[in-house]
Protein backbone atom coordinates (compact mmCIF):
# COMPACT_ATOMS: atom_id res chain seq x y z
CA UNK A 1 -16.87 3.38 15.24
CA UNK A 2 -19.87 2.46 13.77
CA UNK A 3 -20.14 0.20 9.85
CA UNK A 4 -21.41 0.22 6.79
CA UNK A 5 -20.09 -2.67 5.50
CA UNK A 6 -23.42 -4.52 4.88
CA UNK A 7 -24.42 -1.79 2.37
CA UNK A 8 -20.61 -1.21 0.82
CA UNK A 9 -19.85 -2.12 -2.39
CA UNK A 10 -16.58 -3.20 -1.78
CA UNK A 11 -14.14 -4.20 1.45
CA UNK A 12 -11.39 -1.51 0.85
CA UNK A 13 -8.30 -1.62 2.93
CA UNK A 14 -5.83 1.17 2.49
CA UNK A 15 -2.08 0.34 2.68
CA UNK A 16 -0.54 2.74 5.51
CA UNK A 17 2.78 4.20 5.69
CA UNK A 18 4.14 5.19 9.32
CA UNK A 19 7.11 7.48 8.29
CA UNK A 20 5.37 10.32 9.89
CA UNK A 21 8.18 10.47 12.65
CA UNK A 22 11.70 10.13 13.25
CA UNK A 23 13.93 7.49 14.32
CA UNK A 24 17.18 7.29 15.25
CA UNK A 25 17.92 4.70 12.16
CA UNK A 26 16.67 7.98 9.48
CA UNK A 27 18.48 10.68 11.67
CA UNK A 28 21.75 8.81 11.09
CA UNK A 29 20.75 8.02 7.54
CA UNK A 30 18.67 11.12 6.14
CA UNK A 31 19.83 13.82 8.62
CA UNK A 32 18.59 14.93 12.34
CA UNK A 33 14.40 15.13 12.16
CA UNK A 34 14.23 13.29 9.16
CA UNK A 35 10.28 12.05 8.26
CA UNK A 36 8.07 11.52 5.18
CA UNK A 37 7.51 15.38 5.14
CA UNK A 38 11.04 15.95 4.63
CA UNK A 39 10.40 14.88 1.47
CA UNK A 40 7.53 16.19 0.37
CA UNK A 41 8.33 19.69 1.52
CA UNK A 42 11.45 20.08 -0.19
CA UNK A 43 9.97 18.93 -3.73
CA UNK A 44 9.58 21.74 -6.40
CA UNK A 45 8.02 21.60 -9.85
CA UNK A 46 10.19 19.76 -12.78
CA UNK A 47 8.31 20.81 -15.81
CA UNK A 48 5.83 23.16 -16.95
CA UNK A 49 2.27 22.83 -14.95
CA UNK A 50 4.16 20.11 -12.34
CA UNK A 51 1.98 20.23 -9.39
CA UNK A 52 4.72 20.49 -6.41
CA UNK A 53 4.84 20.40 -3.52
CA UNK A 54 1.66 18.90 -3.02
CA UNK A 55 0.88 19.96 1.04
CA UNK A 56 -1.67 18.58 3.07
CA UNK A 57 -4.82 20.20 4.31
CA UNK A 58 -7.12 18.85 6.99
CA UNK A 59 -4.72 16.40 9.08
CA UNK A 60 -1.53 19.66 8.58
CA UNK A 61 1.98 18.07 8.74
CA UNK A 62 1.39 15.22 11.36
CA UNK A 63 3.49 13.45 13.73
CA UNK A 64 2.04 9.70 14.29
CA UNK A 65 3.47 9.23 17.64
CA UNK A 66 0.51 11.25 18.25
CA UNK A 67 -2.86 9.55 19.60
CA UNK A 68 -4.90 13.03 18.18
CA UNK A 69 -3.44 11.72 14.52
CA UNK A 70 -4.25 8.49 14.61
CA UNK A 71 -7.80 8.46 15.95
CA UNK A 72 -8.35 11.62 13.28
CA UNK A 73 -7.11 9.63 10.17
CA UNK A 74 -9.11 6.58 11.34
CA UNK A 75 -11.99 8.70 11.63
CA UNK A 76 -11.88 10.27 8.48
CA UNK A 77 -11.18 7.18 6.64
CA UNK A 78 -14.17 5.68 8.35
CA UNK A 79 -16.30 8.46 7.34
CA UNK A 80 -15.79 7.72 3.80
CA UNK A 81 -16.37 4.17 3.51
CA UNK A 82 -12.24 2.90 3.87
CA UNK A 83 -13.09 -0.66 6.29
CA UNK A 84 -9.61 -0.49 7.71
CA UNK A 85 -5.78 0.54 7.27
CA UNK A 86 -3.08 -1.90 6.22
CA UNK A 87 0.45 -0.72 7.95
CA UNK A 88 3.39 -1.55 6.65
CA UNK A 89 5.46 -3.43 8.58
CA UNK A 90 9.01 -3.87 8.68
CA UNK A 91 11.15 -6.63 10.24
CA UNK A 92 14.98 -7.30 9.93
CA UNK A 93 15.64 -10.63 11.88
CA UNK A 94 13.92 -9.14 14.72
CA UNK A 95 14.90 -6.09 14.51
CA UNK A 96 11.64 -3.56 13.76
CA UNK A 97 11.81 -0.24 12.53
CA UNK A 98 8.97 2.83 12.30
CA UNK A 99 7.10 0.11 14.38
CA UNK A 100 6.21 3.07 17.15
CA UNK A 101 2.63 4.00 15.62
CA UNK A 102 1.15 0.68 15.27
CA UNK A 103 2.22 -0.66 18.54
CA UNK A 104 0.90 2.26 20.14
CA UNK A 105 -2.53 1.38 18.24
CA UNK A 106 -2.11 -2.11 19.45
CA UNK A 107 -1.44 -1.70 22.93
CA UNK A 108 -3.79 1.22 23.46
CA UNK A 109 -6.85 -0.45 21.77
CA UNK A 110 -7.38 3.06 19.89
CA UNK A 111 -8.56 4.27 17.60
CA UNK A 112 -11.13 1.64 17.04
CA UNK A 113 -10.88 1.00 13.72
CA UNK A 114 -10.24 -2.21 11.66
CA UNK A 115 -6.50 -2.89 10.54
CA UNK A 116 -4.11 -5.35 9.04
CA UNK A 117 -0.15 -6.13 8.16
CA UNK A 118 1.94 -5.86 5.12
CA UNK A 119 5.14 -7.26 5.69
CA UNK A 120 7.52 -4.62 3.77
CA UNK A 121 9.92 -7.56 2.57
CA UNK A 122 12.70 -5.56 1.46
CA UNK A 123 16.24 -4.25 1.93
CA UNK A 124 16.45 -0.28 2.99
CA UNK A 125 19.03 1.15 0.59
CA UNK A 126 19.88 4.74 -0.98
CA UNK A 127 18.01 4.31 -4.06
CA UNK A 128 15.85 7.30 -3.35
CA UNK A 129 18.83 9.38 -2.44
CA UNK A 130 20.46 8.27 -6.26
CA UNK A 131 22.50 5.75 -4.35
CA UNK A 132 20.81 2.43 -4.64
CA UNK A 133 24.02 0.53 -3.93
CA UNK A 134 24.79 2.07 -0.64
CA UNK A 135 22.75 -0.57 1.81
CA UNK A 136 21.31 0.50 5.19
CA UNK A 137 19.42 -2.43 6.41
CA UNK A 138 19.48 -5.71 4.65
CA UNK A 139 16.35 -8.27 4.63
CA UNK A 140 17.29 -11.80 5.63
CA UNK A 141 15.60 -14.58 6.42
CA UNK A 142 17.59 -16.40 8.94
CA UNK A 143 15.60 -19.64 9.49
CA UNK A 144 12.55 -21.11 11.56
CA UNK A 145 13.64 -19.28 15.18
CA UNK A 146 13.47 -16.20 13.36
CA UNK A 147 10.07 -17.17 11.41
CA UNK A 148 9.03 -18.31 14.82
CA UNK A 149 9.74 -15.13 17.14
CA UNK A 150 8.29 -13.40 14.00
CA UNK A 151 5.23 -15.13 13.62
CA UNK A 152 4.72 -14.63 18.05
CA UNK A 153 5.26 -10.93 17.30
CA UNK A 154 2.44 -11.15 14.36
CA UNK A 155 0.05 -13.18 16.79
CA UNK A 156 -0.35 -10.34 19.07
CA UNK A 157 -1.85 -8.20 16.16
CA UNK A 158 -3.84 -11.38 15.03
CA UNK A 159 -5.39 -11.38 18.12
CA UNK A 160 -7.19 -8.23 18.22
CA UNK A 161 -10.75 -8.04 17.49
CA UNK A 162 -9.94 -5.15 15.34
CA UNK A 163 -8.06 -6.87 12.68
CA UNK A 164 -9.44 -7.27 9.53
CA UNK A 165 -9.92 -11.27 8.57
CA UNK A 166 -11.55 -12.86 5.13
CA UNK A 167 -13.63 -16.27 5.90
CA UNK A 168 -12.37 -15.37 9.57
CA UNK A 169 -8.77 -16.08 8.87
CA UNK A 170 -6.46 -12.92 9.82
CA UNK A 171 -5.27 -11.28 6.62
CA UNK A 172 -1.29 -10.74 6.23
CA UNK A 173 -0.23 -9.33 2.94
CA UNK A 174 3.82 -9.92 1.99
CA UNK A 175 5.24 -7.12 -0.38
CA UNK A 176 8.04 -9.38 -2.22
CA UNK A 177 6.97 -13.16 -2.20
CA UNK A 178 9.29 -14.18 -4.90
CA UNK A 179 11.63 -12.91 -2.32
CA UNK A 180 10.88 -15.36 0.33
CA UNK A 181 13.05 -18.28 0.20
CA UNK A 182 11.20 -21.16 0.80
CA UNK A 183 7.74 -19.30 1.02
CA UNK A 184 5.72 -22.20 0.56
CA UNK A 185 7.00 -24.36 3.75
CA UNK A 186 7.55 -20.70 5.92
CA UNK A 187 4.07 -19.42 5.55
CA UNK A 188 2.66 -23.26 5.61
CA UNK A 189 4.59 -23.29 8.95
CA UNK A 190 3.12 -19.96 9.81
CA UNK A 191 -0.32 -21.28 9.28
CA UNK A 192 0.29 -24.34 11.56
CA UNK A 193 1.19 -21.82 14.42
CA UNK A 194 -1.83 -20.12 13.85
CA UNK A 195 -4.01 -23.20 14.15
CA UNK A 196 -2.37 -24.10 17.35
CA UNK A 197 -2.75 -20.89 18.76
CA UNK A 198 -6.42 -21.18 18.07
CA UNK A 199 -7.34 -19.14 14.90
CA UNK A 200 -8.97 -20.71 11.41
CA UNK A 201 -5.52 -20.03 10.04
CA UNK A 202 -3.87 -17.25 7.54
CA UNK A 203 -5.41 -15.23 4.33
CA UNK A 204 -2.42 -14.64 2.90
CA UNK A 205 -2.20 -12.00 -0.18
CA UNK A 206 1.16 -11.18 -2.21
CA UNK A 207 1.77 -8.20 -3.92
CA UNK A 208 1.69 -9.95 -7.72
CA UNK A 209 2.94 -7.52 -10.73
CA UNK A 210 1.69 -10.20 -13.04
CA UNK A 211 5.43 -11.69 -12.22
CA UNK A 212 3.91 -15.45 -11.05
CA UNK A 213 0.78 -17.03 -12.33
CA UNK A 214 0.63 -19.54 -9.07
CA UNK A 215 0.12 -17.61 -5.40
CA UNK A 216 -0.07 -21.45 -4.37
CA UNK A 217 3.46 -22.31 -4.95
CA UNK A 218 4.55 -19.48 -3.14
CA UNK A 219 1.67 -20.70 -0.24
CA UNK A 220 -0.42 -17.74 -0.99
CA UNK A 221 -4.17 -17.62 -1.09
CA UNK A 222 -3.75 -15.43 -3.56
CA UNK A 223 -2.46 -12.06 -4.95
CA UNK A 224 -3.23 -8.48 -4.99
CA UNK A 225 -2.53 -7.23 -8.68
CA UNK A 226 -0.49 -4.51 -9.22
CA UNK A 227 0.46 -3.21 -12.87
CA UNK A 228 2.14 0.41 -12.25
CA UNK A 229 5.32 0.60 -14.17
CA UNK A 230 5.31 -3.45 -15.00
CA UNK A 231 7.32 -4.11 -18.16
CA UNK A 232 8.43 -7.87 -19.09
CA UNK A 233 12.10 -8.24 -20.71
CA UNK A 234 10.47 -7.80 -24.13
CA UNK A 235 8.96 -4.35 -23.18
CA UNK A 236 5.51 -5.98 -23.38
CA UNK A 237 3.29 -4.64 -20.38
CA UNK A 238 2.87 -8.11 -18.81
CA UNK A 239 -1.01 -8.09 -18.39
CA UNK A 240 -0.93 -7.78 -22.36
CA UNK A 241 -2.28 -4.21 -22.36
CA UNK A 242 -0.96 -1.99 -24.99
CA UNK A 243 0.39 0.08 -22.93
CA UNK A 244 4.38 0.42 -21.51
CA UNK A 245 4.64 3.32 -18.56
CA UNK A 246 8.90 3.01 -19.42
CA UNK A 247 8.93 2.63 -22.43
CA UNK A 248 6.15 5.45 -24.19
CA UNK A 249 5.43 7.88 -21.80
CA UNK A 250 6.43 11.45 -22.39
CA UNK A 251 8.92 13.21 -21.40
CA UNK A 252 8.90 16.84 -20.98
CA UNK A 253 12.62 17.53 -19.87
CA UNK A 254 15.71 16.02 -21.08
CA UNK A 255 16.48 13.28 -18.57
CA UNK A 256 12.86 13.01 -17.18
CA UNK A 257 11.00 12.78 -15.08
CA UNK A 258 8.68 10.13 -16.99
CA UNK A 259 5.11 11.92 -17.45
CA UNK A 260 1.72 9.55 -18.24
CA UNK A 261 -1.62 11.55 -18.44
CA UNK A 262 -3.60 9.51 -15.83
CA UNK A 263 -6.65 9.59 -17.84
CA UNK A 264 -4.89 6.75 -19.81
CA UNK A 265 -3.38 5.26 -16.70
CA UNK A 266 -6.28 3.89 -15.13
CA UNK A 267 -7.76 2.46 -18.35
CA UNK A 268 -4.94 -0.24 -18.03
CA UNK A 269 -4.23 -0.41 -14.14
CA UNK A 270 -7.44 -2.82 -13.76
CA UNK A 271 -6.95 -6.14 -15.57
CA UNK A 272 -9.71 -8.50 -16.25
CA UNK A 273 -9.59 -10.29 -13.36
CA UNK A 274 -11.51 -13.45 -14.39
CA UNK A 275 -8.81 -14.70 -16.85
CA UNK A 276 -6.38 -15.32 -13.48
CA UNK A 277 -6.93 -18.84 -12.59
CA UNK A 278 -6.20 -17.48 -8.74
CA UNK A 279 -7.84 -15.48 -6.14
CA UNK A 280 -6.97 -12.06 -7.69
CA UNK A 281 -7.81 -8.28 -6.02
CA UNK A 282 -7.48 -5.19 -7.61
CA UNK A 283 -5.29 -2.45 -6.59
CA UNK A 284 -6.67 1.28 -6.97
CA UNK A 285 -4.32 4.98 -7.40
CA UNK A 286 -5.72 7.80 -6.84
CA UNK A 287 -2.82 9.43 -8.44
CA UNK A 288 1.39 8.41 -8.42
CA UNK A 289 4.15 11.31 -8.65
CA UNK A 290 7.32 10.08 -6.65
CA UNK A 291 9.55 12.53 -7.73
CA UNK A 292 9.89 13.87 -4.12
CA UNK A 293 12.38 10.61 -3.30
CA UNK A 294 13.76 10.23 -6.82
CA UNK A 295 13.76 13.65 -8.68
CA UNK A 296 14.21 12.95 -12.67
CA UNK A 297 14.16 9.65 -12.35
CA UNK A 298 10.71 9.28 -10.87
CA UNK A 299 7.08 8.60 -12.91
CA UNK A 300 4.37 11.45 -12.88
CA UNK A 301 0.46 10.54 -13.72
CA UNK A 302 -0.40 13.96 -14.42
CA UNK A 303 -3.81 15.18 -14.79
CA UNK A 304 -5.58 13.42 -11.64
CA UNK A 305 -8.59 14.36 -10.24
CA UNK A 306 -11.41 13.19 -8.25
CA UNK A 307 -14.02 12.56 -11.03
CA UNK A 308 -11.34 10.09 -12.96
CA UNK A 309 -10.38 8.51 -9.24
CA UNK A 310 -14.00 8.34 -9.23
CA UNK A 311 -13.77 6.12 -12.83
CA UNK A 312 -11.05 3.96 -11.51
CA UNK A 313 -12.38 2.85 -8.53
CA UNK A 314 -15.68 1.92 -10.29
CA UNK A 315 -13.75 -0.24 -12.57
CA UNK A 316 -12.19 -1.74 -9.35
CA UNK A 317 -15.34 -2.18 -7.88
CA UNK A 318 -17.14 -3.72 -10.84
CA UNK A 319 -13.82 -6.46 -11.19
CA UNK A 320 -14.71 -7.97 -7.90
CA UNK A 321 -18.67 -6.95 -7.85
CA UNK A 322 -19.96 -10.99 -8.29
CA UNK A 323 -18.31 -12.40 -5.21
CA UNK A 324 -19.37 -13.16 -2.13
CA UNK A 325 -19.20 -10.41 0.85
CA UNK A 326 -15.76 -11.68 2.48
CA UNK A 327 -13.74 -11.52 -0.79
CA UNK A 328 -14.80 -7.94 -2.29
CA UNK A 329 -11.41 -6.80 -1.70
CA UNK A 330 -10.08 -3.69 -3.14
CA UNK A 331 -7.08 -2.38 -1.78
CA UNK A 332 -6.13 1.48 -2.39
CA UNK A 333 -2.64 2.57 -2.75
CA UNK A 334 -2.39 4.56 -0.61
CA UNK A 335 -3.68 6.55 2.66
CA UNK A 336 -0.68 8.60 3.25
CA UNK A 337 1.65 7.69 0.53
CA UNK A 338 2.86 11.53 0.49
CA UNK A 339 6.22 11.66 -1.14
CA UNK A 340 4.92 8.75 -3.57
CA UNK A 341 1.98 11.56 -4.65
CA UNK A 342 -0.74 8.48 -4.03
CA UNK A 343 -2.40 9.71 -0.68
CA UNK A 344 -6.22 10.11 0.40
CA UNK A 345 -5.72 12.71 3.08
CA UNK A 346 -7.18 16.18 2.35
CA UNK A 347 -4.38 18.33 0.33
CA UNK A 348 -4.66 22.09 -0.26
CA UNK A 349 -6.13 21.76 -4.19
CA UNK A 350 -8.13 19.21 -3.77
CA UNK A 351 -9.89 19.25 -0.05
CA UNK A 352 -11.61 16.26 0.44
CA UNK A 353 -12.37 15.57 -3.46
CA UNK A 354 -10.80 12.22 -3.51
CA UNK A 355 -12.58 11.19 -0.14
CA UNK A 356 -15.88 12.05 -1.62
CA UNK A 357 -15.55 10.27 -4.67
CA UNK A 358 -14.58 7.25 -2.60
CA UNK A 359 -17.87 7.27 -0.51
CA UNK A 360 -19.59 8.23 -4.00
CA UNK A 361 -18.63 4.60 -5.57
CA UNK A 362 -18.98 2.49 -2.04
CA UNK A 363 -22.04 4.26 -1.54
CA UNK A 364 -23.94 5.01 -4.63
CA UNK A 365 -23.87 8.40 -3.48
């Protein structure tokens, strides 16, 4: 496919979700067929002008074991200026799940199009079916053979020309760093594998809610910044804007859902980026409704559309504007996030408003 990138305003990498097809591990645990669309199809409005079920256009109600899909999304995203997909990866001391789709990208060499890993760090459990005790699939960390037969898995993506690198080092994002026991000597040890097998070494970027002020200590390069929802124990918002998603936002039924008019969202979900003492990337939304996993319990930015996406990702844009070509990172949350209501693909309402908007900012369209 062919690039833009030398006339982009900004590197942005899209965090991928492969739950577009069943596995044996959901059938037992969610029911026979069970995907992402299960939940998105089944979600119905909770208060007066909720926009649900929110059903997808273009791309209809995909399965991702198909090649057709995943060369179609990768176009699209292309098209619009996106440089590559980050897929979420999941490993359980070497046991993978919803791994099909990627290593079907990997081994086929298509589609053509730039990618990179987030390690989804974190236990499986019923919270989105109100049962966040019940656990399905715990994350451990059993010790250096594990980190080892991990990190050989991880070199075979490395590898490919296709994935996406910053000052040629392969770029590996971790969900839950604080989670990581030891993170500092596992990913130095990572990086020492990768110099021996002949790379420049790691980028390494952790999903940061403003919860630790060194990425360093943790051996990250640095952080991706992430405020949605982040409250401190003194129901502060934690990058000191006056502003609590918990705490103030409305709600229109007894019991919920929360509701936050996402006109007021996005003035707080960029901080100022140059008061972080650490390599710091913004994180974009071009909208968040999750009540399709958690029902009442879930947080709604209501009143989305593509001209105040458009406003957020030019404040995005403009936080990382001064750097240098390699580190104009901006990662958007998400490409297919459906039952999280923070998805790119065309839906029915909006066609490809969101897309267009996108290209508008990267492009100076």
């Amino acid at each position: 496919m062919a690039s833009n990138s030398q006339r982009k305003k900004a590197r942005v990498i899209a965090f991928y979700l492969p739950q577009f097809h069943p596995i044996p591990e959901n059938d037992l645990w969610w029911g026979k067929g069970f995907t992402e669309w299960t939940n998105v199809t089944k979600a119905s409005p909770l208060f007066n002008g909720h926009e649900q079920p929110r059903l997808p256009a273009d791309l209809g109600f995909y399965d991702l074991r198909l090649p057709e899909v995943r060369s179609a999304q990768a176009e699209m995203a292309a098209a619009y200026g996106i440089e590559g997909f980050c897929y979420w990866h999941y490993w359980f001391a070497g046991r993978r799940l919803l791994e099909k789709p990627f290593s079907e990208v990997l081994a086929s060499g298509q589609p053509d199009f730039p990618f990179c890993l987030g390690w989804a760090n974190e236990s499986w459990t019923g919270v989105w079916n109100n049962d966040p005790r019940r656990m399905l699939i715990e994350q451990t960390y059993p010790g250096e053979a594990d980190d080892r037969a991990h990190f050989d898995y991880l070199l075979n993506a490395f590898n490919d020309h296709r994935y996406i690198t910053v000052d040629g080092k392969p770029l590996l994002f971790i969900y839950k760093p604080l989670k990581l026991p030891d993170a500092k000597q596992r990913l130095n040890r990572w990086r020492e594998w990768a110099h021996q097998a002949g790379l420049k070494g790691l980028y390494i970027l952790g999903n940061n809610q403003l919860d630790f002020e060194d990425p360093a200590a943790l051996g990250l390069d640095g952080a991706v910044i992430t405020t949605l929802g982040v409250i401190n124990s003194k129901n502060q918002v934690l990058n000191k804007a006056k502003w609590l998603f918990w705490g103030v936002s409305k709600k229109l039924n007894l019991g919920g859902p929360r509701i936050v008019e996402y006109r007021e969202a996005i003035k707080h979900l960029i901080p100022d980026l140059s008061k972080l003492s650490f390599d710091a990337y913004p994180c974009a939304y071009p909208n968040w409704d999750h009540t399709p996993r958690s029902g009442r319990k879930g947080l709604v930015l209501r009143g989305s559309t593509p001209e105040l996406f458009k406003k957020h990702m030019q404040d995005a844009v403009a936080a990382i504007d001064s750097r240098d070509d390699q580190h104009r990172l901006v990662f958007l949350k998400s490409w297919n996030e459906w039952a999280e209501g923070n998805y790119m693909e065309p839906d029915m309402k909006w066609g490809h408003g969101y897309l267009e908007a996108l290209r508008g900012v990267l492009f100076g369209d």
